[in-house]
Protein backbone atom coordinates (compact mmCIF):
# COMPACT_ATOMS: atom_id res chain seq x y z
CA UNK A 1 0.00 0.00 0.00
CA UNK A 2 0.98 3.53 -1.11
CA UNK A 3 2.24 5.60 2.36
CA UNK A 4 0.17 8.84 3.65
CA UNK A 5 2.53 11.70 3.50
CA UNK A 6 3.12 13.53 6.45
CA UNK A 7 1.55 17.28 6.67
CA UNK A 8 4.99 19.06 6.35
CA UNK A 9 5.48 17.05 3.44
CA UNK A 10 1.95 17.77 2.22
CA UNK A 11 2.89 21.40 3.06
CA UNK A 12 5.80 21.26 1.14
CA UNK A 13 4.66 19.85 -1.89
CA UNK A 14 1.53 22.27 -1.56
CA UNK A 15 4.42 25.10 -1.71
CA UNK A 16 5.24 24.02 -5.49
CA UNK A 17 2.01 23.17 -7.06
CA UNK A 18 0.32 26.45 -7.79
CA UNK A 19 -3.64 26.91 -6.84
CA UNK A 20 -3.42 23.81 -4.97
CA UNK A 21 -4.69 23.56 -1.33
CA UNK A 22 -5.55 20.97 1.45
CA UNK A 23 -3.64 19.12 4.06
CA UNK A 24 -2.90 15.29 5.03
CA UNK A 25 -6.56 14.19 4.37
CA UNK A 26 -7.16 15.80 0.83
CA UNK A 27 -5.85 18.68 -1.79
CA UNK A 28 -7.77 20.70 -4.20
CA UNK A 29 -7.93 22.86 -6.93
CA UNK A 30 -10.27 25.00 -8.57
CA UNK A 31 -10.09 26.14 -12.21
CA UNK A 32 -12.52 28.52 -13.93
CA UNK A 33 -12.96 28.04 -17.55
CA UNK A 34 -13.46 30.50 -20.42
CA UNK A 35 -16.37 28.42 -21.36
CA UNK A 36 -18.22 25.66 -20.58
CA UNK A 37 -17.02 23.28 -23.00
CA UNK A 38 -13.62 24.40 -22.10
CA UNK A 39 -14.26 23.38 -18.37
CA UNK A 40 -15.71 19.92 -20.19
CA UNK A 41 -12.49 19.73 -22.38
CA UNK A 42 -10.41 20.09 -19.17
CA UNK A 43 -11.78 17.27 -17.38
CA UNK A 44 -11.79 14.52 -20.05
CA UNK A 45 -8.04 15.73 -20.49
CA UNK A 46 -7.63 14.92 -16.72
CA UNK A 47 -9.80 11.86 -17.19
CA UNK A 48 -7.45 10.51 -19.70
CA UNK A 49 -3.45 11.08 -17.69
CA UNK A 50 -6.04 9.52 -14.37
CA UNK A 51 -7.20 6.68 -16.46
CA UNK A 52 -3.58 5.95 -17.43
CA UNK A 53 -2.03 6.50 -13.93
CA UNK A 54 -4.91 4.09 -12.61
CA UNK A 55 -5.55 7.40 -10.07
CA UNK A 56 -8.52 8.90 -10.07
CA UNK A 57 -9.71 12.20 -8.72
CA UNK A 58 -13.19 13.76 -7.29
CA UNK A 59 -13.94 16.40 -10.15
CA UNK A 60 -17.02 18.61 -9.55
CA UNK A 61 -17.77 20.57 -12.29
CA UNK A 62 -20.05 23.86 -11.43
CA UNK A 63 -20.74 25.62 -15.26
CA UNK A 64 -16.99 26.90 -15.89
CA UNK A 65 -15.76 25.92 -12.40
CA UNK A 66 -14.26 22.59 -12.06
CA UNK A 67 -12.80 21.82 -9.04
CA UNK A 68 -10.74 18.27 -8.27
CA UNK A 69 -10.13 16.88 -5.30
CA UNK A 70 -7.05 14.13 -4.76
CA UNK A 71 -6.96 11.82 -1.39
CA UNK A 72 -5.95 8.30 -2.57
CA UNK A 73 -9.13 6.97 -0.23
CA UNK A 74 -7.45 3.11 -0.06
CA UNK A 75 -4.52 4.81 2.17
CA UNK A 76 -6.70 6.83 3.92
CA UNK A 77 -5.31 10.75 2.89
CA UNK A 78 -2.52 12.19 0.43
CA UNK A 79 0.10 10.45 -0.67
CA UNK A 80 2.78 10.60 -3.30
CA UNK A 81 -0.08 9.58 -6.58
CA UNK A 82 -2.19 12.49 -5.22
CA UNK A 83 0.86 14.66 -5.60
CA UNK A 84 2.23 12.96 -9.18
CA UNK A 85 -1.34 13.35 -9.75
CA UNK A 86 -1.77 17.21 -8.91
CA UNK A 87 1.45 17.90 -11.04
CA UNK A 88 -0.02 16.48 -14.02
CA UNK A 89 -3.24 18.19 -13.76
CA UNK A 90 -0.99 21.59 -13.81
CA UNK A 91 0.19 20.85 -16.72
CA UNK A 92 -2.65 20.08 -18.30
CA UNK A 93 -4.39 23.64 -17.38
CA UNK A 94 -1.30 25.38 -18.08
């Protein structure tokens, strides 16, 4: 099983992945999209790197806010997929 990360190391790895937030028990970020189908276009990107990484995140998707959520729940909070995770998401929004 995949090890729950500490909260200085959550806080640390908080400190280099811009917009996101949280602690040891879940992070988050929020995106707002030009448009709609932008937000919709984000998300099936993100579906796609989770689908391959076997990781998948809590996405809530409010018109052009889409929000996801990473915990990995079979470890019971963050650990280092949540993070690998988070980067990749980054990327994706830019």
């Amino acid at each position: 099983m995949t090890a729950v990360l500490g909260s200085d190391e959550v806080a640390t790895a908080l400190a280099h992945l811009s917009g996101w937030a949280g602690d040891v028990e879940g992070i988050e970020r929020s995106v707002t999209a030009e448009t709609f189908l932008d937000g919709i276009r984000l998300v099936a990107e993100v579906a796609h790197v989770a689908e391959q990484a076997d990781h998948h995140p809590d996405i809530d998707i409010r018109w052009r806010t889409v929000t996801f959520r990473l915990s990995t729940h079979s470890a019971g909070g963050v650990t280092g997929k949540d993070i690998a995770l988070a980067r990749q998401i980054n990327e994706l929004i830019g």
